[in-house]
C-alpha atoms as a PDB file:
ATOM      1  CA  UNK A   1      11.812   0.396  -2.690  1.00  0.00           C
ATOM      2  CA  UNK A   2      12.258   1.852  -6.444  1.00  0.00           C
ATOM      3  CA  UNK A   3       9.866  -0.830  -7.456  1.00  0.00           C
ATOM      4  CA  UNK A   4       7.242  -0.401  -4.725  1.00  0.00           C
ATOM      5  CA  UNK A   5       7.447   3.298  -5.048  1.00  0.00           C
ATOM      6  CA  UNK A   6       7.535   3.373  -8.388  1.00  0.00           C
ATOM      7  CA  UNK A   7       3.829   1.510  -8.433  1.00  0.00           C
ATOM      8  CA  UNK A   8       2.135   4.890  -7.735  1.00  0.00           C
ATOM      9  CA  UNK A   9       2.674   6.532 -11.312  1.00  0.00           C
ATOM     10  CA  UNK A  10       2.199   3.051 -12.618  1.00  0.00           C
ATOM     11  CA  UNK A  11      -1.259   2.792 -10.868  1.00  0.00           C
ATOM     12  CA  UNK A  12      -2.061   6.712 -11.668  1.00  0.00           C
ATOM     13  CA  UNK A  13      -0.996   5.756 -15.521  1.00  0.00           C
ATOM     14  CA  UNK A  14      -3.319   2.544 -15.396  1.00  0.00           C
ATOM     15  CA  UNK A  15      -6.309   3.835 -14.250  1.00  0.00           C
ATOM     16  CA  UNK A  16      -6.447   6.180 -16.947  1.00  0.00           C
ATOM     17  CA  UNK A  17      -7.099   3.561 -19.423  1.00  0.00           C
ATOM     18  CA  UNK A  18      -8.825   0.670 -17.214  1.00  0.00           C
ATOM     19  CA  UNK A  19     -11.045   0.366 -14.519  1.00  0.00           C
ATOM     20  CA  UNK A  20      -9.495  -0.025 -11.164  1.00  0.00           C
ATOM     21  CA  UNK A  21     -11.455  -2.815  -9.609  1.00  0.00           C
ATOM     22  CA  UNK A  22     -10.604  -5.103 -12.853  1.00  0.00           C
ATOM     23  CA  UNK A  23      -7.148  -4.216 -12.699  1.00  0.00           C
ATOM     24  CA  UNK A  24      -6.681  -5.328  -9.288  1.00  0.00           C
ATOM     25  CA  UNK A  25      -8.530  -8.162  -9.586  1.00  0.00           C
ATOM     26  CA  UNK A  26      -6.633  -9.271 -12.597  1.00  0.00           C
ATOM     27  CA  UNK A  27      -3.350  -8.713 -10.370  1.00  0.00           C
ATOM     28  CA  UNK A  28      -4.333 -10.859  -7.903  1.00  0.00           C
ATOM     29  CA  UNK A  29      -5.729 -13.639  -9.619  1.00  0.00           C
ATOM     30  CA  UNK A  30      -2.018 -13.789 -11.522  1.00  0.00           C
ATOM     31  CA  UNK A  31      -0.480 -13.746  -8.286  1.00  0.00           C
ATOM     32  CA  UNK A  32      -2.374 -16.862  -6.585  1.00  0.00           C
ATOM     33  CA  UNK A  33      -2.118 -18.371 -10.131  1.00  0.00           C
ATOM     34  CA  UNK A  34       1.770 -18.115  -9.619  1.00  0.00           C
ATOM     35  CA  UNK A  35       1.968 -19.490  -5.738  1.00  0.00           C
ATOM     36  CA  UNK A  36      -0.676 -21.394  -4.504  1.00  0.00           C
ATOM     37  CA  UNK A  37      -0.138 -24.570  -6.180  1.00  0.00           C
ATOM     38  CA  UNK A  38       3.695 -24.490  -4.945  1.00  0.00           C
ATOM     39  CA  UNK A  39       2.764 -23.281  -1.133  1.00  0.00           C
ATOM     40  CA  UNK A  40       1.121 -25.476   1.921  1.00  0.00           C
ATOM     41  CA  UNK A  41      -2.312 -24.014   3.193  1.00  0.00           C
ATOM     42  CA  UNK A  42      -2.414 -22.706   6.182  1.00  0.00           C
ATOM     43  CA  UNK A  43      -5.809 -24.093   7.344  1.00  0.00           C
ATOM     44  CA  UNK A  44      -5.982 -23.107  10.815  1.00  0.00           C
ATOM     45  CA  UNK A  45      -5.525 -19.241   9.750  1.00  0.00           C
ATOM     46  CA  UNK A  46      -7.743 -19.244   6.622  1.00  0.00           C
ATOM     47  CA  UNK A  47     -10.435 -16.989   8.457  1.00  0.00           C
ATOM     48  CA  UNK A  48      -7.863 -14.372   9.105  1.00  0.00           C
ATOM     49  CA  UNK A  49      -6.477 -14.137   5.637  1.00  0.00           C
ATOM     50  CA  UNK A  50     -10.493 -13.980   4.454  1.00  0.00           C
ATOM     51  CA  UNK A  51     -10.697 -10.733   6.483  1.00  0.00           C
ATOM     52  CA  UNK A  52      -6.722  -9.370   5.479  1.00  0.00           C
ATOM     53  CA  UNK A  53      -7.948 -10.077   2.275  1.00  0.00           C
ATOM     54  CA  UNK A  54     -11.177  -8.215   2.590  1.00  0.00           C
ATOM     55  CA  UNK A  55      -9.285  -5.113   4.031  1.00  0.00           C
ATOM     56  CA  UNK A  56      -6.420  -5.043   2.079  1.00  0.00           C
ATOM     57  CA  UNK A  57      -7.015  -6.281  -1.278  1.00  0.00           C
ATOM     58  CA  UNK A  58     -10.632  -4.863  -1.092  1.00  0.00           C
ATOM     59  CA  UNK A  59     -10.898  -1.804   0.856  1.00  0.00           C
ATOM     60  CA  UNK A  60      -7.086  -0.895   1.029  1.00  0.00           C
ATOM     61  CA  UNK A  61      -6.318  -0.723  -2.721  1.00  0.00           C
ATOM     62  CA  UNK A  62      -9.780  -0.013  -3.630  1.00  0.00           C
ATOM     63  CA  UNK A  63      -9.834   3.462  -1.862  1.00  0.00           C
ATOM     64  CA  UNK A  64      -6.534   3.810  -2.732  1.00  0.00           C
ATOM     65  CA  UNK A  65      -7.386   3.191  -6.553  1.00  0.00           C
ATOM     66  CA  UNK A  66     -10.559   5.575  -6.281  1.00  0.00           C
ATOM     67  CA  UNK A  67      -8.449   8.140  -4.882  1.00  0.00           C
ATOM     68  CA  UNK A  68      -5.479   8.231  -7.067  1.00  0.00           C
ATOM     69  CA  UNK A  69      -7.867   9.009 -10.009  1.00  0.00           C
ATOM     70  CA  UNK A  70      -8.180  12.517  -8.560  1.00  0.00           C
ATOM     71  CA  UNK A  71      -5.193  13.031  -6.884  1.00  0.00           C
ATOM     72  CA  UNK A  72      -1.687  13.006  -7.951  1.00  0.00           C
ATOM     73  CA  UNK A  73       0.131   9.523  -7.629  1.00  0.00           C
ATOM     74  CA  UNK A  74       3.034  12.113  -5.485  1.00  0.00           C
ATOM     75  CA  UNK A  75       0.736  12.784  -3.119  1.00  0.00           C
ATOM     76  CA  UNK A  76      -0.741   9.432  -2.471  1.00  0.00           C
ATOM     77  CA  UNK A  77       2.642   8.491  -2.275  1.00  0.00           C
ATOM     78  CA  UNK A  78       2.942  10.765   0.792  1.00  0.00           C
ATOM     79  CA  UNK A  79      -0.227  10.239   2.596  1.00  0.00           C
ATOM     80  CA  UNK A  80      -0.288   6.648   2.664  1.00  0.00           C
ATOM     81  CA  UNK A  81       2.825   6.964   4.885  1.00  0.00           C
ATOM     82  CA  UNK A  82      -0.239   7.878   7.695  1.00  0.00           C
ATOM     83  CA  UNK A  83      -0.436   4.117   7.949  1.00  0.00           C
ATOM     84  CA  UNK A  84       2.205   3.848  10.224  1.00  0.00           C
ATOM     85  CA  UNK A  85       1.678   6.079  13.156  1.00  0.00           C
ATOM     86  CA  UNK A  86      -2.270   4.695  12.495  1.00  0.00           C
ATOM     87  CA  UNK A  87      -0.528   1.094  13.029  1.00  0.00           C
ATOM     88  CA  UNK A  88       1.247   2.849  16.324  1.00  0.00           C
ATOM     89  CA  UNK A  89      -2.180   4.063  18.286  1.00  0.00           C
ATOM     90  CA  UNK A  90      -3.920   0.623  17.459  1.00  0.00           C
ATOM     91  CA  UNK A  91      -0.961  -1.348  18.487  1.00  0.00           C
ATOM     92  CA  UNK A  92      -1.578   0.944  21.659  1.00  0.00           C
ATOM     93  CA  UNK A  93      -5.229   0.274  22.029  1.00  0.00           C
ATOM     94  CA  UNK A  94      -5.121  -3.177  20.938  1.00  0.00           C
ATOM     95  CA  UNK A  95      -2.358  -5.273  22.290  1.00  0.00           C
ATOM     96  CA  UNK A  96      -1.126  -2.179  25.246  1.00  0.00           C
ATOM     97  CA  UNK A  97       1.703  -1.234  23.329  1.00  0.00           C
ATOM     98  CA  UNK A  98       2.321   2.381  24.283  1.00  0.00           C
ATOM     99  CA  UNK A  99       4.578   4.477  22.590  1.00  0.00           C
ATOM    100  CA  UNK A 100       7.260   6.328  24.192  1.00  0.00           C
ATOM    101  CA  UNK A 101       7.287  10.130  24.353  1.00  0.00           C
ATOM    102  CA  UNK A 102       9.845  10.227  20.830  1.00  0.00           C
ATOM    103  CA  UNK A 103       6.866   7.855  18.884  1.00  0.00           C
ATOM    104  CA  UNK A 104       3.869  10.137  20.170  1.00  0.00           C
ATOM    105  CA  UNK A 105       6.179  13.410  18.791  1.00  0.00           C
ATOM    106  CA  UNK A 106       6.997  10.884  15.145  1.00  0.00           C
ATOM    107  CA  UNK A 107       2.730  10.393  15.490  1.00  0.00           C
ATOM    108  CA  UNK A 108       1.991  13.876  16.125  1.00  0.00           C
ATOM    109  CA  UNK A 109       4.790  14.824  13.361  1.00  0.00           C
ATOM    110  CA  UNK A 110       3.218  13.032  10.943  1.00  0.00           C
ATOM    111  CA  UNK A 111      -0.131  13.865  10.973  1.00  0.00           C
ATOM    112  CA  UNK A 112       0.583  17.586  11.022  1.00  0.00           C
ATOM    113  CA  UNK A 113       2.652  16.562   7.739  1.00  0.00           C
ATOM    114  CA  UNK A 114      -0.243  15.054   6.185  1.00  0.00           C
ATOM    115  CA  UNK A 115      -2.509  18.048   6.884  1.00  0.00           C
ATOM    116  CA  UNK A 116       0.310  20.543   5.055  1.00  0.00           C
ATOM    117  CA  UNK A 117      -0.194  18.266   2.341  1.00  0.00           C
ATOM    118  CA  UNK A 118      -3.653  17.937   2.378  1.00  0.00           C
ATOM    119  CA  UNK A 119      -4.072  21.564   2.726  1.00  0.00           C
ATOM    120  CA  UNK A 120      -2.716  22.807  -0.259  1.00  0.00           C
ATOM    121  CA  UNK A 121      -4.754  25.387  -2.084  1.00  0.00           C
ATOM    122  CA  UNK A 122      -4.450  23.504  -5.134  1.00  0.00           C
ATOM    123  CA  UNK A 123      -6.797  20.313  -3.553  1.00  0.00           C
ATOM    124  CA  UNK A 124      -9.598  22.492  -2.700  1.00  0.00           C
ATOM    125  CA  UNK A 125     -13.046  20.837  -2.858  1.00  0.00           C
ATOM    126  CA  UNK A 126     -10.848  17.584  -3.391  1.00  0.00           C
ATOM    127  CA  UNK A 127     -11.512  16.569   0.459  1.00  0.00           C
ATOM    128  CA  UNK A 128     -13.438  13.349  -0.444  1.00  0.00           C
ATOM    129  CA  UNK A 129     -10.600  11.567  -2.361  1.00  0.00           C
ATOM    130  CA  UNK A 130      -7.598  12.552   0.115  1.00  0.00           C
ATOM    131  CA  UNK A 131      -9.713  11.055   2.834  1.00  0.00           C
ATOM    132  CA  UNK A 132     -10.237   8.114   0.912  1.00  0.00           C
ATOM    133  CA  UNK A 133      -6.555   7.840   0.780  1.00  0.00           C
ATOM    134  CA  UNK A 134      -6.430   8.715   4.519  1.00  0.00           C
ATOM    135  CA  UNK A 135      -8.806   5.823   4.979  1.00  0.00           C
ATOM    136  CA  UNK A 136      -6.755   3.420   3.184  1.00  0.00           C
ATOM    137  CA  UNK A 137      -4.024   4.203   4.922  1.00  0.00           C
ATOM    138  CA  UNK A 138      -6.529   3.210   8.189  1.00  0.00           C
ATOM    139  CA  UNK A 139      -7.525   0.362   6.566  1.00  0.00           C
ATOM    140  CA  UNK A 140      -3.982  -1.195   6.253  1.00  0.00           C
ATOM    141  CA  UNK A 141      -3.534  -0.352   9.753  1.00  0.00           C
ATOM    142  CA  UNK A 142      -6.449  -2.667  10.522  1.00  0.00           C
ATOM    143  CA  UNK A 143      -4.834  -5.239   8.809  1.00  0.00           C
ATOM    144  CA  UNK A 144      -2.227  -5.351  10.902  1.00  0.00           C
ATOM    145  CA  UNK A 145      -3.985  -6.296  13.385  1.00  0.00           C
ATOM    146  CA  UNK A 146      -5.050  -9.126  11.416  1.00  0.00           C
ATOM    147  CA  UNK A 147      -1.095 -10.092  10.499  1.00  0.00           C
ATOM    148  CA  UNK A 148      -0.487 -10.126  14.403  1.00  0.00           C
ATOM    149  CA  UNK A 149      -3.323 -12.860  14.864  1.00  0.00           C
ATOM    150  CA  UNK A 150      -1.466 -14.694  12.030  1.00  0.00           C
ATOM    151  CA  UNK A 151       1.853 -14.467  13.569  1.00  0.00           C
ATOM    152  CA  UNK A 152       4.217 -17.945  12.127  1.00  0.00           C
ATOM    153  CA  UNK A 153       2.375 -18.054   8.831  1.00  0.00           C
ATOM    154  CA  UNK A 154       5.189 -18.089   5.446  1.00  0.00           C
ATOM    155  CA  UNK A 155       4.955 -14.781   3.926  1.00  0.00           C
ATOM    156  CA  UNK A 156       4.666 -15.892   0.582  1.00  0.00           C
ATOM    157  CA  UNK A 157       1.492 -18.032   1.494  1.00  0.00           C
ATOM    158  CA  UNK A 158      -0.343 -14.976   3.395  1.00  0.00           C
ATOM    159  CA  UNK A 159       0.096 -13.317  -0.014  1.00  0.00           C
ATOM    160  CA  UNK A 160      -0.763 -16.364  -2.169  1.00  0.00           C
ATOM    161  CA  UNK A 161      -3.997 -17.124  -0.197  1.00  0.00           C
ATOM    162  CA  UNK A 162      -4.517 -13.301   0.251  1.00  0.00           C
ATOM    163  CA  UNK A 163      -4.952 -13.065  -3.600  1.00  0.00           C
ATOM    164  CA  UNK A 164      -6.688 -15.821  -3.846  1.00  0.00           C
ATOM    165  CA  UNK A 165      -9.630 -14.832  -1.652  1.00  0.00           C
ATOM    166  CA  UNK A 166      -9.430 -11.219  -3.046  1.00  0.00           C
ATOM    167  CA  UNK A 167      -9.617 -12.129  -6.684  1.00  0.00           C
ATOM    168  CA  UNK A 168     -13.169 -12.882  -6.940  1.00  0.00           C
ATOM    169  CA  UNK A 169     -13.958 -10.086  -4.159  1.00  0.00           C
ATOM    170  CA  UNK A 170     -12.337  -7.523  -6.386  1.00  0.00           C
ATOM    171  CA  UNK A 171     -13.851  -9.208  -9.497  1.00  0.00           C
ATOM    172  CA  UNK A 172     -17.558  -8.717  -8.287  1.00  0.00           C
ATOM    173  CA  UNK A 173     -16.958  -5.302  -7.285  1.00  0.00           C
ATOM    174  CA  UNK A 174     -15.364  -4.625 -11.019  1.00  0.00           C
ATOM    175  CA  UNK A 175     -18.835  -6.366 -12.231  1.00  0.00           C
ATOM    176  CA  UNK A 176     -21.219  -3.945  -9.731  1.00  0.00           C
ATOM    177  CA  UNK A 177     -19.751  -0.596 -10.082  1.00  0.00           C
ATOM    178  CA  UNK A 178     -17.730  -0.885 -13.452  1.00  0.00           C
ATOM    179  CA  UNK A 179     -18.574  -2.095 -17.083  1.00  0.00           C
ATOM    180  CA  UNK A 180     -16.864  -1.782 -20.955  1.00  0.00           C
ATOM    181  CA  UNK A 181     -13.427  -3.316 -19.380  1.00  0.00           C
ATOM    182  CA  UNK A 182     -12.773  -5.828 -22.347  1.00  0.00           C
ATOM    183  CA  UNK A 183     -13.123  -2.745 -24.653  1.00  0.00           C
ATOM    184  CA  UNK A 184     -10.948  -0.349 -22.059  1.00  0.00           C
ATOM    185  CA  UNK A 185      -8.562  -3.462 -21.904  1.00  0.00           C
ATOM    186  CA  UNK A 186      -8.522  -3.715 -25.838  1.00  0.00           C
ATOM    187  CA  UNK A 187      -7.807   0.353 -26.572  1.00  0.00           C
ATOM    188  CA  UNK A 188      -5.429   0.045 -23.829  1.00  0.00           C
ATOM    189  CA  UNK A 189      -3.130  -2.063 -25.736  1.00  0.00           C
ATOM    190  CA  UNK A 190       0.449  -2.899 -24.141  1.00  0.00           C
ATOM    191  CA  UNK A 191      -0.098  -0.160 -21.658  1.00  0.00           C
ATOM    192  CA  UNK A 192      -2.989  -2.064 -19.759  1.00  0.00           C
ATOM    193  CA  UNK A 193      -0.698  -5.228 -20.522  1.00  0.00           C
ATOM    194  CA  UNK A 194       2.253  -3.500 -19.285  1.00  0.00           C
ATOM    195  CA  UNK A 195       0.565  -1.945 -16.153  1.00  0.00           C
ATOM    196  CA  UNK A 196      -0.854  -6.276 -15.126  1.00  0.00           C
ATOM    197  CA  UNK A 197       2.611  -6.915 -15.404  1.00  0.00           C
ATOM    198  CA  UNK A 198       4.344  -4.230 -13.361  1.00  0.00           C
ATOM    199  CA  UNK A 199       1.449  -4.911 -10.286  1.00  0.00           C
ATOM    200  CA  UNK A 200       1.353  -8.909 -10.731  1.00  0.00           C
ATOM    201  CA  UNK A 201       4.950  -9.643 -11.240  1.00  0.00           C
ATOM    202  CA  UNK A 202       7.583  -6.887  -9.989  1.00  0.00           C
ATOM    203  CA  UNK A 203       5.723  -5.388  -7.151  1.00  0.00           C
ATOM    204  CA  UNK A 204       4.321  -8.683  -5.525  1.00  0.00           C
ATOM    205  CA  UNK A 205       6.668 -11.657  -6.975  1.00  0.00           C
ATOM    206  CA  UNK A 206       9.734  -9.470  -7.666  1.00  0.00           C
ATOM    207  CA  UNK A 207       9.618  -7.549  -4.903  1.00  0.00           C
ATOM    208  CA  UNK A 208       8.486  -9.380  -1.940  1.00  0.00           C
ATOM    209  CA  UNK A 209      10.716 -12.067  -3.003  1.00  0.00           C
ATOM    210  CA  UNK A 210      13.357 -10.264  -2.534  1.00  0.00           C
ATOM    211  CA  UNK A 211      12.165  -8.340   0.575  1.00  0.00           C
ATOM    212  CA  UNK A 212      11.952 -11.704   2.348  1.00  0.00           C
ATOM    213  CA  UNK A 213      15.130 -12.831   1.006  1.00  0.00           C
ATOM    214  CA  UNK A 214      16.393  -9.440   2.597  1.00  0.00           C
ATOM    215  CA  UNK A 215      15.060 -10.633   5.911  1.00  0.00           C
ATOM    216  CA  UNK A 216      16.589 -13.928   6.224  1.00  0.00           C
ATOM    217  CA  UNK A 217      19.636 -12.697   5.513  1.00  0.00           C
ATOM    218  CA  UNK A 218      19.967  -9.351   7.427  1.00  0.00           C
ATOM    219  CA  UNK A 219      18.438  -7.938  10.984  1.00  0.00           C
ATOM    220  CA  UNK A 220      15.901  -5.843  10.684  1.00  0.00           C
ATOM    221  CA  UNK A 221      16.913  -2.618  12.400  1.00  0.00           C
ATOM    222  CA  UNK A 222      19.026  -2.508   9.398  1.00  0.00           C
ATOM    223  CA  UNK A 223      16.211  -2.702   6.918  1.00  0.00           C
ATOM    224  CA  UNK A 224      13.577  -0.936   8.013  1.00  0.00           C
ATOM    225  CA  UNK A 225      14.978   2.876   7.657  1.00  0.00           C
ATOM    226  CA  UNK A 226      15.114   1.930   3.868  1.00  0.00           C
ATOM    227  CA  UNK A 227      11.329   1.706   3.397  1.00  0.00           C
ATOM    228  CA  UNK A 228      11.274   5.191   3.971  1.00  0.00           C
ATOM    229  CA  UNK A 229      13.069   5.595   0.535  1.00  0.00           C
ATOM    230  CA  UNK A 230       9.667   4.115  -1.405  1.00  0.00           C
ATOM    231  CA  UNK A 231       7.185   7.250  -0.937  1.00  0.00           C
ATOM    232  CA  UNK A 232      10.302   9.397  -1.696  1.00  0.00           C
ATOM    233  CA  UNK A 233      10.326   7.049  -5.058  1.00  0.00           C
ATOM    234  CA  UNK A 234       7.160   7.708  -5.360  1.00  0.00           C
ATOM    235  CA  UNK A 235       7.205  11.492  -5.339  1.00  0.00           C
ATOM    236  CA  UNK A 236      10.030  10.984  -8.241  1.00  0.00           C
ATOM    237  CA  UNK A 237       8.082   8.768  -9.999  1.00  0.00           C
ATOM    238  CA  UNK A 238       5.087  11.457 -10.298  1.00  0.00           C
ATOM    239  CA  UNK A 239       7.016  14.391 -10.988  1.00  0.00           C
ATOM    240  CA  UNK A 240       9.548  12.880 -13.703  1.00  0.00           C
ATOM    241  CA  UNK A 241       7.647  10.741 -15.541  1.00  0.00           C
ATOM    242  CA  UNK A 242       3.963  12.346 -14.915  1.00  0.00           C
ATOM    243  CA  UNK A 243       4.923  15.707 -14.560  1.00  0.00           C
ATOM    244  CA  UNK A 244       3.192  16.374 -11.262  1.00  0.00           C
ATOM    245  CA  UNK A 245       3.709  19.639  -9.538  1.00  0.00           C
ATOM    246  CA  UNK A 246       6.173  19.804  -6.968  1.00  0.00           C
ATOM    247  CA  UNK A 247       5.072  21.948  -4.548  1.00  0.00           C
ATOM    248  CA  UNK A 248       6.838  24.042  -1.292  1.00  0.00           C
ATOM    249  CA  UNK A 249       3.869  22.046   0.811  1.00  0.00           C
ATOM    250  CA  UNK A 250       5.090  19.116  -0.591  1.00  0.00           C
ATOM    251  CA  UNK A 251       8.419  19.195   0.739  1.00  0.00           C
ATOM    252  CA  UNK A 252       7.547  20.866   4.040  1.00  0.00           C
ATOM    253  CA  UNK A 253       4.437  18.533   4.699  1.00  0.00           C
ATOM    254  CA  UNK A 254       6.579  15.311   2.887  1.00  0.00           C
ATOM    255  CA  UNK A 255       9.732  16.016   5.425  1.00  0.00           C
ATOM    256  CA  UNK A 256       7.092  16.456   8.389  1.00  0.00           C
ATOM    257  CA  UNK A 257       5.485  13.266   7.359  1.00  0.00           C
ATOM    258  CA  UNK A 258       8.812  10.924   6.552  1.00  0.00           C
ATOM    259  CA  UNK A 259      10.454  12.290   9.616  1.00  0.00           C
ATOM    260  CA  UNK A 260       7.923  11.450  11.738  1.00  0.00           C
ATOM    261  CA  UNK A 261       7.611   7.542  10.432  1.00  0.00           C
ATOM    262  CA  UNK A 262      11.158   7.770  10.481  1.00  0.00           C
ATOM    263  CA  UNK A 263      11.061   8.519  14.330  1.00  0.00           C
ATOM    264  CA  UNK A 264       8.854   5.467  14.638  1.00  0.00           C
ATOM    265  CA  UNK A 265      10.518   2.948  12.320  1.00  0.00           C
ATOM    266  CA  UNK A 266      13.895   3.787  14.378  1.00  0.00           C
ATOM    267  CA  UNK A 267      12.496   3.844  18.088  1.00  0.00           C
ATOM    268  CA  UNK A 268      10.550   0.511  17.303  1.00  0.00           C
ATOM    269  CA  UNK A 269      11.858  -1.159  13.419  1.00  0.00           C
ATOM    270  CA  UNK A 270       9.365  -4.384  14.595  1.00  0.00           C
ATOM    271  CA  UNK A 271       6.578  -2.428  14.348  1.00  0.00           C
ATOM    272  CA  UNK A 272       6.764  -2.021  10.707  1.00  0.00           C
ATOM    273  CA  UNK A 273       8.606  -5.429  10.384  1.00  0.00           C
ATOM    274  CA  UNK A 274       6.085  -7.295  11.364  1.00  0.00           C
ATOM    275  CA  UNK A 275       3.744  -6.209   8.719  1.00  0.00           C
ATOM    276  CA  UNK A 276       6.120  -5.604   5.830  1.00  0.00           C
ATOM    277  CA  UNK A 277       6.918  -8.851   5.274  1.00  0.00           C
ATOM    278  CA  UNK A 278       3.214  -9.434   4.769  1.00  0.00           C
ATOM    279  CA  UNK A 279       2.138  -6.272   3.045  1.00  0.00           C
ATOM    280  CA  UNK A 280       0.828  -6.183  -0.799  1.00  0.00           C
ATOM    281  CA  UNK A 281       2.230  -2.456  -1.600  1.00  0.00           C
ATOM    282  CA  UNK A 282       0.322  -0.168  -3.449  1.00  0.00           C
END
């Protein structure tokens, strides 16, 4: 969770020096580099990891990316915890999973969170980029959907095949809408270096591997109330090393929010299992 959270400042820091899109496509072309040749295709689902691929490693990080260049990598920390009450009405409308009263009040709870957040004085004619964020956190949401279609397929392979497809995706978009990125990569020097490494290696390799490791070895109830500690990294992560304000709507809207995807994870830890195992973090 240190490690996943930790990837907001890292991506806030990152962006500052090189494009988004190229950075992300870089990350996942290291990534499929590193597993596919040691993982079996999964041929009969490689239409469903074309469109997890499209929404997560294009639209999800993308938005995310675009947003966190305006707002601070704290925040996005926060609102990006939306995704799971998102996950909890499609689940509903989707496969007829209804919540119970106590996961409509951790829904409700979180939103209202979000909205404290959002509503701070401070992002004032900033509305564009926090709903991009919002929208990411929609767009993983989606995916879910997808990882439920997918349901038997290795972990590791999702995300090997995953970065596979999105490579190029991400690598065409970085072609479209961005340009100078040897010379941005070239003044970056060991940060943009640094920043590959961090996304490509701890965050997918290091961490996932471990995460699944986690999951073999220990039931899941008893994991998934820990995942609420990686936004609360990621707050710490912003304010230490970035020096990112640390406001009172912070902590009232960041309690709101947690509590409420804590009321979820608890009542229902599958939920959040079932796509965690899959899920590239930010």
């Amino acid at each position: 969770m240190m490690v996943w959270g930790g990837n907001f400042a890292v991506m806030k820091t990152a962006i500052e020096y090189v494009p988004p899109f190229s950075l992300l496509a870089l990350r996942y072309a290291l990534v499929a580099l590193v597993l596919v040749p040691f993982i079996k295709v999964p041929r009969e689902h490689l239409k469903q990891i074309f469109i997890y691929a499209f929404l997560m490693g294009g639209l999800h990080f993308g938005f995310i990316m675009t947003g966190l260049r305006y707002v601070d990598a704290a925040t996005v920390a926060l609102l990006t915890q939306v995704g799971v009450p998102f996950s909890t009405i499609l689940a509903a409308v989707i496969f007829k999973d209804y919540p119970g009263w106590r996961r409509w009040l951790g829904i409700g709870l979180a939103f209202v969170g979000a909205a404290v957040i959002a509503g701070e004085p401070r992002f004032e004619g900033e509305a564009l980029w926090i709903g991009m964020v919002v929208f990411a956190a929609l767009v993983w949401a989606v995916g879910n959907t997808q990882v439920k279609a997918m349901s038997g397929v290795d972990g590791l392979a999702l995300n090997g095949w995953m970065a596979l497809f999105a490579a190029p995706m991400l690598a065409l978009w970085s072609l479209i809408f961005e340009e100078g990125q040897v010379d941005a990569y070239v003044a970056a020097g060991w940060i943009g270096g640094a920043a590959l490494f961090y996304q490509s290696a701890m965050v997918t390799l290091f961490g996932y591997g471990f995460w699944f490791w986690l999951m073999k070895k220990y039931p899941i109830s008893l994991l998934m109330p820990f995942t609420l500690l990686g936004p609360t990294f990621g707050v710490a992560a912003g304010v230490l090393f970035l020096g990112e304000p640390f406001t009172y709507n912070m902590i009232v809207g960041g309690v709101m929010t947690l509590g409420g995807v804590g009321i979820i994870v608890l009542r229902r830890p599958s939920l959040l299992a079932e796509t965690k195992r899959y899920r590239a973090e930010p």
